[in-house]
ModelCIF file with pLDDT and N, C-alpha, C, O atoms, coordinates in Angstrom:
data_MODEL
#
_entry.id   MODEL 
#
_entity.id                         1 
_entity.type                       polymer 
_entity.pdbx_number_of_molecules   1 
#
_entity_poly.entity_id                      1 
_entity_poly.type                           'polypeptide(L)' 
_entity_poly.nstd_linkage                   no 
_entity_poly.nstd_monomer                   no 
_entity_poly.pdbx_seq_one_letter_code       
;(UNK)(UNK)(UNK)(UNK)(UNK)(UNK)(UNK)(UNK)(UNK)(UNK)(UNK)(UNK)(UNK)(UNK)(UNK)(UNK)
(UNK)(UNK)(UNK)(UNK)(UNK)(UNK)(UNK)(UNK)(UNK)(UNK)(UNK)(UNK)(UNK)(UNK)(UNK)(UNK)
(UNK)(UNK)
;
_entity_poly.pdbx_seq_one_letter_code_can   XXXXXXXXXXXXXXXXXXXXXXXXXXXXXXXXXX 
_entity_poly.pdbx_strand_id                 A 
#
loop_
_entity_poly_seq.entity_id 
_entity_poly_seq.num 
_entity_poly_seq.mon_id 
_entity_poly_seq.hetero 
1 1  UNK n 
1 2  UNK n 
1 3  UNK n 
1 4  UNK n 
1 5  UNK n 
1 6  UNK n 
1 7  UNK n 
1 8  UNK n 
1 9  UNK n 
1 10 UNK n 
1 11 UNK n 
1 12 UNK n 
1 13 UNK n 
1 14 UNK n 
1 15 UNK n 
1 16 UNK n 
1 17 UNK n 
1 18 UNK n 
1 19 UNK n 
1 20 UNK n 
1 21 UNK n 
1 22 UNK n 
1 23 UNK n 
1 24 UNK n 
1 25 UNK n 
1 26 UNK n 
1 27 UNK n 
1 28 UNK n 
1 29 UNK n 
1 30 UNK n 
1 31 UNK n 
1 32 UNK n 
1 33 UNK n 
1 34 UNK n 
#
_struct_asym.id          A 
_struct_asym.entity_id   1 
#
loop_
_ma_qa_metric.id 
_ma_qa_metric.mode 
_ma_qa_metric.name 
_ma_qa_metric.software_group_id 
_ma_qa_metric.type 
1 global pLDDT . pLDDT 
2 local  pLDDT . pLDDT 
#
_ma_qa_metric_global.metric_id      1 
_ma_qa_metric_global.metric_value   90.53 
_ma_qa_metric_global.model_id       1 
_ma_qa_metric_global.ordinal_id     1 
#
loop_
_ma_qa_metric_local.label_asym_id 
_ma_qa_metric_local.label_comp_id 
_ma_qa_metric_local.label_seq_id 
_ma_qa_metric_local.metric_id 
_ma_qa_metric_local.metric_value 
_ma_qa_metric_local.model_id 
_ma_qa_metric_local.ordinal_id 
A UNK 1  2 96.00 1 1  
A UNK 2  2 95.00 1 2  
A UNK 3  2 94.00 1 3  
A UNK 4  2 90.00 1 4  
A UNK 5  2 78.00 1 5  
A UNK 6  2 80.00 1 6  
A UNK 7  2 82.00 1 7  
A UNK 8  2 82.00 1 8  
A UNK 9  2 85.00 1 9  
A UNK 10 2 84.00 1 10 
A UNK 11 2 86.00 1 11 
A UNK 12 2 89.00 1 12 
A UNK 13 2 90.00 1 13 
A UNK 14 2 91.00 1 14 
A UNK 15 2 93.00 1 15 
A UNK 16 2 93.00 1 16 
A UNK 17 2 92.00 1 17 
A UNK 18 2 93.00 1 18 
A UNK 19 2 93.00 1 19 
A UNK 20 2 92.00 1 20 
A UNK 21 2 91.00 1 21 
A UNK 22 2 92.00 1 22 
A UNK 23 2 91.00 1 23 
A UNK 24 2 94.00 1 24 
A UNK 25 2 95.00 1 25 
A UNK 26 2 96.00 1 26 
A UNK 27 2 96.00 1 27 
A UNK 28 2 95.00 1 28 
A UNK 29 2 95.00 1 29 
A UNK 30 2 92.00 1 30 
A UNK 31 2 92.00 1 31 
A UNK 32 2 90.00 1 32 
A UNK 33 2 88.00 1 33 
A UNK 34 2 93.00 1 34 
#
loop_
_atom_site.group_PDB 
_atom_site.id 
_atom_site.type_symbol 
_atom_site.label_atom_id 
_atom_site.label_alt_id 
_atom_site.label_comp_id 
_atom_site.label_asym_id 
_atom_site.label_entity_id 
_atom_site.label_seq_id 
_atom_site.pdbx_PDB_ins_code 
_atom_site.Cartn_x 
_atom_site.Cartn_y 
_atom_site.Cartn_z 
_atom_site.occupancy 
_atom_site.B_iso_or_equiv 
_atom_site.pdbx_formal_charge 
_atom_site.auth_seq_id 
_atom_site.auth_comp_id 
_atom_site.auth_asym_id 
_atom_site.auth_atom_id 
_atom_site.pdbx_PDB_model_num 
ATOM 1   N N  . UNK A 1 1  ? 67.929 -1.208  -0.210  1.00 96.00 ? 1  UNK A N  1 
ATOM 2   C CA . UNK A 1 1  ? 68.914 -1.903  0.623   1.00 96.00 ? 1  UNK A CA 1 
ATOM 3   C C  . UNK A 1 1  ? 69.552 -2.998  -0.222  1.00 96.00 ? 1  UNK A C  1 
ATOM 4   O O  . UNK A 1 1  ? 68.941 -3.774  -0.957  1.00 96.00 ? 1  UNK A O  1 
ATOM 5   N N  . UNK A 1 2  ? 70.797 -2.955  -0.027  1.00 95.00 ? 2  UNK A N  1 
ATOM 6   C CA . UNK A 1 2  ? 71.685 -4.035  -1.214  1.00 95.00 ? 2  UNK A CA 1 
ATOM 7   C C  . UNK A 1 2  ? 72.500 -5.034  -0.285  1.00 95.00 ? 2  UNK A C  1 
ATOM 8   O O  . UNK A 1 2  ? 73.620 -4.744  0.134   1.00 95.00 ? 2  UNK A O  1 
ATOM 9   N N  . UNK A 1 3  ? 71.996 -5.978  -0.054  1.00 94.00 ? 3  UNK A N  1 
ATOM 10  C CA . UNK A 1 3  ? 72.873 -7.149  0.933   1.00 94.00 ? 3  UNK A CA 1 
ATOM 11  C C  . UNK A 1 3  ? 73.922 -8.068  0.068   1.00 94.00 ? 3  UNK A C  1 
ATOM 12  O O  . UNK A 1 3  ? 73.690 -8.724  -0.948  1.00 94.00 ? 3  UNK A O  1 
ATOM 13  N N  . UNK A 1 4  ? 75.222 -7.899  0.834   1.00 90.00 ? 4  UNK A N  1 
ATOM 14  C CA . UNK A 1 4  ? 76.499 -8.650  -0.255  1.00 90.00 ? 4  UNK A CA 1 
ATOM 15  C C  . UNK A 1 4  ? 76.549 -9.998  0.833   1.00 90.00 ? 4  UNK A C  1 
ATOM 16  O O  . UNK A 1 4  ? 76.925 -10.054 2.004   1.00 90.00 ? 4  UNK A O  1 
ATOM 17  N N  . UNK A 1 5  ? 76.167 -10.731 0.190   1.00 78.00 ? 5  UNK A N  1 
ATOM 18  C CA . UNK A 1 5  ? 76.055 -12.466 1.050   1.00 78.00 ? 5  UNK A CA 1 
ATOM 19  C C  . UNK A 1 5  ? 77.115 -13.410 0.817   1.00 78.00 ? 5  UNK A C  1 
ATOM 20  O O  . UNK A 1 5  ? 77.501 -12.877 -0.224  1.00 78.00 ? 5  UNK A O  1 
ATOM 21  N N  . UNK A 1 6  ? 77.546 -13.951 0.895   1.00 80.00 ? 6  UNK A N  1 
ATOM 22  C CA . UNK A 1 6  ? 76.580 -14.516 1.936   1.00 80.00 ? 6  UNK A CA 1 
ATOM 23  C C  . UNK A 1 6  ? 76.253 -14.306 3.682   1.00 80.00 ? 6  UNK A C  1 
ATOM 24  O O  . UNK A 1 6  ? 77.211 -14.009 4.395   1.00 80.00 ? 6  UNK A O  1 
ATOM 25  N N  . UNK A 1 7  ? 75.496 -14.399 4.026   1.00 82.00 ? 7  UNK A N  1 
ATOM 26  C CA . UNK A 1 7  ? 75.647 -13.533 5.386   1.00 82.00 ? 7  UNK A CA 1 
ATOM 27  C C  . UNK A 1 7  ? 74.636 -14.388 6.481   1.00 82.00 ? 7  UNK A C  1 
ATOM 28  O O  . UNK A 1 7  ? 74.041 -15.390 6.085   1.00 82.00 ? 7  UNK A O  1 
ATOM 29  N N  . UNK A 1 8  ? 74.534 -14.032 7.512   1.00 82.00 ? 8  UNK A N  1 
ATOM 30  C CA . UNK A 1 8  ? 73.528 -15.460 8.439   1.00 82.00 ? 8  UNK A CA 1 
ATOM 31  C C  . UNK A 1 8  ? 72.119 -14.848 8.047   1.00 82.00 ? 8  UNK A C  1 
ATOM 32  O O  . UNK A 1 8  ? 71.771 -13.676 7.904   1.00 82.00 ? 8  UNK A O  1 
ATOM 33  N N  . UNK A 1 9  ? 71.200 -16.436 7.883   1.00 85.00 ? 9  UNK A N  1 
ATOM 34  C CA . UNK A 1 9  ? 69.801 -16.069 7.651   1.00 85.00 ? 9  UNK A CA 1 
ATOM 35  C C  . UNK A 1 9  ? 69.033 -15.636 8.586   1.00 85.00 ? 9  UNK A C  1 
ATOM 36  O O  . UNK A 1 9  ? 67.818 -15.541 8.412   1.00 85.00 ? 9  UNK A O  1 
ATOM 37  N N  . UNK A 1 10 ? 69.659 -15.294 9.777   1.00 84.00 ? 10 UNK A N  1 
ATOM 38  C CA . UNK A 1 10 ? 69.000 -14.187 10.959  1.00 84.00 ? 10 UNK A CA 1 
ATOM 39  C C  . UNK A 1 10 ? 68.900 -12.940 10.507  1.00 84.00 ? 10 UNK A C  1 
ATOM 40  O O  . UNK A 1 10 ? 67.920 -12.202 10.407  1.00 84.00 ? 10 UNK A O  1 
ATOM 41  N N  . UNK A 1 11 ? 70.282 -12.748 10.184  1.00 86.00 ? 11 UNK A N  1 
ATOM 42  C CA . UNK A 1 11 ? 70.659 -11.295 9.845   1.00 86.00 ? 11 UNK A CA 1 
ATOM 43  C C  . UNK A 1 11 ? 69.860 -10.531 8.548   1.00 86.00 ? 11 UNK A C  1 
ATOM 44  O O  . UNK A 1 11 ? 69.432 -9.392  8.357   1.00 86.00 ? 11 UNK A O  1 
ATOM 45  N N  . UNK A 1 12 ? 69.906 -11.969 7.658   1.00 89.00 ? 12 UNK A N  1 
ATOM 46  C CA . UNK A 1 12 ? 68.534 -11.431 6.266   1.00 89.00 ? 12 UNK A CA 1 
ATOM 47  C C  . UNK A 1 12 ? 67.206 -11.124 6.392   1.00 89.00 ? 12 UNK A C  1 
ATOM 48  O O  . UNK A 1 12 ? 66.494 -10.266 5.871   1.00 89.00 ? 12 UNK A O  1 
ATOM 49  N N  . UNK A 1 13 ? 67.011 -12.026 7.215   1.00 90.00 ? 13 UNK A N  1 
ATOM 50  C CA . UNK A 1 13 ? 65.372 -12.114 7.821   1.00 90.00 ? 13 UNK A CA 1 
ATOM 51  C C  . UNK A 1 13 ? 65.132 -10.565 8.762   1.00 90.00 ? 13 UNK A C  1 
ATOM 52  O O  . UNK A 1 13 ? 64.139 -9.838  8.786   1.00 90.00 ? 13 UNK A O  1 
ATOM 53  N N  . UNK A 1 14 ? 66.234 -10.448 9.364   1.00 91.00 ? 14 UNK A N  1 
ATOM 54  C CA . UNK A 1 14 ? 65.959 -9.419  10.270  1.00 91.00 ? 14 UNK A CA 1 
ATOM 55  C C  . UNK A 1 14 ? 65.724 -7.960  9.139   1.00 91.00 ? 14 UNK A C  1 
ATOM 56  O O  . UNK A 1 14 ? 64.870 -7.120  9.425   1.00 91.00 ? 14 UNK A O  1 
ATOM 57  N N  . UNK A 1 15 ? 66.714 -7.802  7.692   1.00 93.00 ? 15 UNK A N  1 
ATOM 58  C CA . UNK A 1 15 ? 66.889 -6.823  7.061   1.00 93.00 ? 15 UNK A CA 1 
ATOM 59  C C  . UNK A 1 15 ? 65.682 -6.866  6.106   1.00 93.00 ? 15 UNK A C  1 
ATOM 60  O O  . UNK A 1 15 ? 65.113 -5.813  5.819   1.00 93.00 ? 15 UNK A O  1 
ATOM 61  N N  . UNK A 1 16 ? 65.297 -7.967  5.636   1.00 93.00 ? 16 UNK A N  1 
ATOM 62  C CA . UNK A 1 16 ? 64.082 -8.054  4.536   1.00 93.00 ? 16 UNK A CA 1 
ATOM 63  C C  . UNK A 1 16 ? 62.602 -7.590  5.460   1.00 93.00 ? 16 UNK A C  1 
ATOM 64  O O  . UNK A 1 16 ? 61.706 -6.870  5.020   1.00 93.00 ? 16 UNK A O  1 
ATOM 65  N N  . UNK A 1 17 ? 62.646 -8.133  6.640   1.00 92.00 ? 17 UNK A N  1 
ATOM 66  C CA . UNK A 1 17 ? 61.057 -8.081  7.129   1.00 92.00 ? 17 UNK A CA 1 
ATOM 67  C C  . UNK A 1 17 ? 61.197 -6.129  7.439   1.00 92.00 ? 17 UNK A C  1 
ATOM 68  O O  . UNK A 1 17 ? 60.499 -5.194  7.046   1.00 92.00 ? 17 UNK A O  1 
ATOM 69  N N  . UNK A 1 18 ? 62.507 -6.197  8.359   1.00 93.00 ? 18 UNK A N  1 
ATOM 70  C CA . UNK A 1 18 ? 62.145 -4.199  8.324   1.00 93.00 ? 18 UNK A CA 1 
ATOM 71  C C  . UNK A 1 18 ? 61.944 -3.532  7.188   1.00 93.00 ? 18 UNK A C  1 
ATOM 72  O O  . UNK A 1 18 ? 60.951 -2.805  7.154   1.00 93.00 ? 18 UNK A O  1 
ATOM 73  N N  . UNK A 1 19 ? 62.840 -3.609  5.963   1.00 93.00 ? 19 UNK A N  1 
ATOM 74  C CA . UNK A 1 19 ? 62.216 -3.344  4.797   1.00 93.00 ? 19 UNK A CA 1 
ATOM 75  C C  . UNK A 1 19 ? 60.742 -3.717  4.276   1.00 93.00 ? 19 UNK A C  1 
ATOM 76  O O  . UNK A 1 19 ? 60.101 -2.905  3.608   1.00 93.00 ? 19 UNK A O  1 
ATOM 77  N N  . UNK A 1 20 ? 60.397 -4.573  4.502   1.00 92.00 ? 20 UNK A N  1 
ATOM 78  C CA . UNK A 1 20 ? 59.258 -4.889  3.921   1.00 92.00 ? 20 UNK A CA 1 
ATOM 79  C C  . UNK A 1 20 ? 58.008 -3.878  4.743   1.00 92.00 ? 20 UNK A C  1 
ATOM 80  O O  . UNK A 1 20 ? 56.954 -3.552  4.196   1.00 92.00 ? 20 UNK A O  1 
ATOM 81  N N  . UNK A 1 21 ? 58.282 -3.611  5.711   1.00 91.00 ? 21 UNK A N  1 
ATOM 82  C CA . UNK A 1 21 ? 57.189 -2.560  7.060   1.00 91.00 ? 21 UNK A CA 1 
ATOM 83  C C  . UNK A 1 21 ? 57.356 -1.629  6.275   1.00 91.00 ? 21 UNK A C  1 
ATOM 84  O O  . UNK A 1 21 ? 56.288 -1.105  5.958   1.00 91.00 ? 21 UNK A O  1 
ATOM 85  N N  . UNK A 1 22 ? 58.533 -1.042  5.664   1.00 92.00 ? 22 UNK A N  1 
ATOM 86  C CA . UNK A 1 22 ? 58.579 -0.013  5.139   1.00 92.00 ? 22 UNK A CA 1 
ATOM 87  C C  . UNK A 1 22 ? 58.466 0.404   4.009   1.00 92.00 ? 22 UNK A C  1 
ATOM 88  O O  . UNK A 1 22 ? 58.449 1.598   3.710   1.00 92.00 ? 22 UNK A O  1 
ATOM 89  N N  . UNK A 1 23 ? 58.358 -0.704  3.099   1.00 91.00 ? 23 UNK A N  1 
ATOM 90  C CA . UNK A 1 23 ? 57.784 -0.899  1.721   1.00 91.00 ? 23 UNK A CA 1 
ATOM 91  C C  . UNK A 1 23 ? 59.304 -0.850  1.092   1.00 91.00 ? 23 UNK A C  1 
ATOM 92  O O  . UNK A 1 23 ? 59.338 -0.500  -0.087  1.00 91.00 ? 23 UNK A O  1 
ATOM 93  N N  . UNK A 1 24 ? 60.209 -1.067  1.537   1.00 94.00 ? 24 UNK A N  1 
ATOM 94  C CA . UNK A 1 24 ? 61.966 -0.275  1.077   1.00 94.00 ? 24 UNK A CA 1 
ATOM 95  C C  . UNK A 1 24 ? 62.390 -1.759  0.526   1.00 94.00 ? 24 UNK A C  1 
ATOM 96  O O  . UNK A 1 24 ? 62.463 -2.783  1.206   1.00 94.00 ? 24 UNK A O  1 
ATOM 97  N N  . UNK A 1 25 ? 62.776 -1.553  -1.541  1.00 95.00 ? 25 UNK A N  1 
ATOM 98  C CA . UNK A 1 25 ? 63.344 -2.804  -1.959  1.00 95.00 ? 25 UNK A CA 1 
ATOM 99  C C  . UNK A 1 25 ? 64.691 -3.551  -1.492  1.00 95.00 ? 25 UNK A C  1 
ATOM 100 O O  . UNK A 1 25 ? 65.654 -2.825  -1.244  1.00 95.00 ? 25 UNK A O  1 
ATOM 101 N N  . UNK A 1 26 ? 64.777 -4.380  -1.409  1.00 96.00 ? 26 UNK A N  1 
ATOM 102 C CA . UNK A 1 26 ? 66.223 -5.323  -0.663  1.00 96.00 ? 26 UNK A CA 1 
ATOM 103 C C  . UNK A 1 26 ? 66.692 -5.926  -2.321  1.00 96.00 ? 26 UNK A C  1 
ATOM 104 O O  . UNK A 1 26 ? 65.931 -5.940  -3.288  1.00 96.00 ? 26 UNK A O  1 
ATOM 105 N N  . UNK A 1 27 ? 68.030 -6.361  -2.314  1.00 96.00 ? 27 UNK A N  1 
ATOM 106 C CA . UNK A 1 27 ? 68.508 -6.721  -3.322  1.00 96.00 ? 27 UNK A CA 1 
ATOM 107 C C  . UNK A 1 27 ? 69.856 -7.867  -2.892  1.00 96.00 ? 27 UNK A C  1 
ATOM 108 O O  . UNK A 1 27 ? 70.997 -7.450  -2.696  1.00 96.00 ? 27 UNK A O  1 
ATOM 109 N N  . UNK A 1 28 ? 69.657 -8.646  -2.840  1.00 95.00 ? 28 UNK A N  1 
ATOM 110 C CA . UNK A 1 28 ? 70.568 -9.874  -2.226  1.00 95.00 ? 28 UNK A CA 1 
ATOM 111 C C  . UNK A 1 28 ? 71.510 -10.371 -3.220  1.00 95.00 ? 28 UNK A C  1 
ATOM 112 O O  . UNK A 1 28 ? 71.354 -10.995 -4.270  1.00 95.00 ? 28 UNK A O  1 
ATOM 113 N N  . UNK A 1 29 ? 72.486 -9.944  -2.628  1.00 95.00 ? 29 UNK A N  1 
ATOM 114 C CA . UNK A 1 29 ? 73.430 -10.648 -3.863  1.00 95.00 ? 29 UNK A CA 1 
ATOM 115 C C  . UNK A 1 29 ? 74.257 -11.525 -3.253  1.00 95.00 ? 29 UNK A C  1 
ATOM 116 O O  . UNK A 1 29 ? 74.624 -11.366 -2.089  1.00 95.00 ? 29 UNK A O  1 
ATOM 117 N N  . UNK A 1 30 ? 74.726 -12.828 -4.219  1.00 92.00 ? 30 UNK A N  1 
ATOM 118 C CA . UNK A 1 30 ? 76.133 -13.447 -3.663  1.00 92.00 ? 30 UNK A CA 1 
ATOM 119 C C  . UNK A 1 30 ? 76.823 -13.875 -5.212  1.00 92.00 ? 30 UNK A C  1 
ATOM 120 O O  . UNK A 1 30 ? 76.396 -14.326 -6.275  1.00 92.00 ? 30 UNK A O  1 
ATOM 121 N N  . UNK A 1 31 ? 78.232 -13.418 -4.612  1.00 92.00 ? 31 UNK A N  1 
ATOM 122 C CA . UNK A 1 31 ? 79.235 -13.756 -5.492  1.00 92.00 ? 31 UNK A CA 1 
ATOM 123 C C  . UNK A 1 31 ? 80.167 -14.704 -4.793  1.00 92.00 ? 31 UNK A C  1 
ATOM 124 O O  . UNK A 1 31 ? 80.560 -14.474 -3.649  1.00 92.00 ? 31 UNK A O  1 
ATOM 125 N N  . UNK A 1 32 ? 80.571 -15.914 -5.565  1.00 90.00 ? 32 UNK A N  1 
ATOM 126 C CA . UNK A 1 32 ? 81.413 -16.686 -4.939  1.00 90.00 ? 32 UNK A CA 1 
ATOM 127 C C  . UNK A 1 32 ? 82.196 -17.862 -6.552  1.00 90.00 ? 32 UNK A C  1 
ATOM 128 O O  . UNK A 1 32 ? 81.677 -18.458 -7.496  1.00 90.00 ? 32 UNK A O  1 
ATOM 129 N N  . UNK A 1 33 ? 83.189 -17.720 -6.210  1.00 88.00 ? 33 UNK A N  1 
ATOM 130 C CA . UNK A 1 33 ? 84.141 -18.245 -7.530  1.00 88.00 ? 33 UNK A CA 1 
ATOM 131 C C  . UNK A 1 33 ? 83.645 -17.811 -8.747  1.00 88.00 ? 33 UNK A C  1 
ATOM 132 O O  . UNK A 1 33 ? 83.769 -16.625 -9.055  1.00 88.00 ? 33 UNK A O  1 
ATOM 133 N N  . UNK A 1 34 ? 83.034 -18.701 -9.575  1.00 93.00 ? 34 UNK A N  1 
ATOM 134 C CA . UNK A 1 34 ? 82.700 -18.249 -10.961 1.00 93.00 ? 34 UNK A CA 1 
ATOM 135 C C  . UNK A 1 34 ? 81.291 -18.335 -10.723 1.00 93.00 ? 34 UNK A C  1 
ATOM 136 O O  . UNK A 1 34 ? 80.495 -18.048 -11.617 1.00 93.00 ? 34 UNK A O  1 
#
């Protein structure tokens, strides 16, 4: 799972913990100016 952020820390929490039940890697990214 590849999260493009910035995004609400509900919405992360909600995507990292189901991944994590499922053993499935998350990858959080944020890009912003330089």
């Amino acid at each position: 799972v590849i999260v493009s952020g910035p995004i609400k820390r509900s919405s992360l929490d909600a995507v990292t913990s189901s991944a994590e039940q499922f053993g499935i890697p998350v990858i959080y990214v944020r890009s912003v100016g330089f």
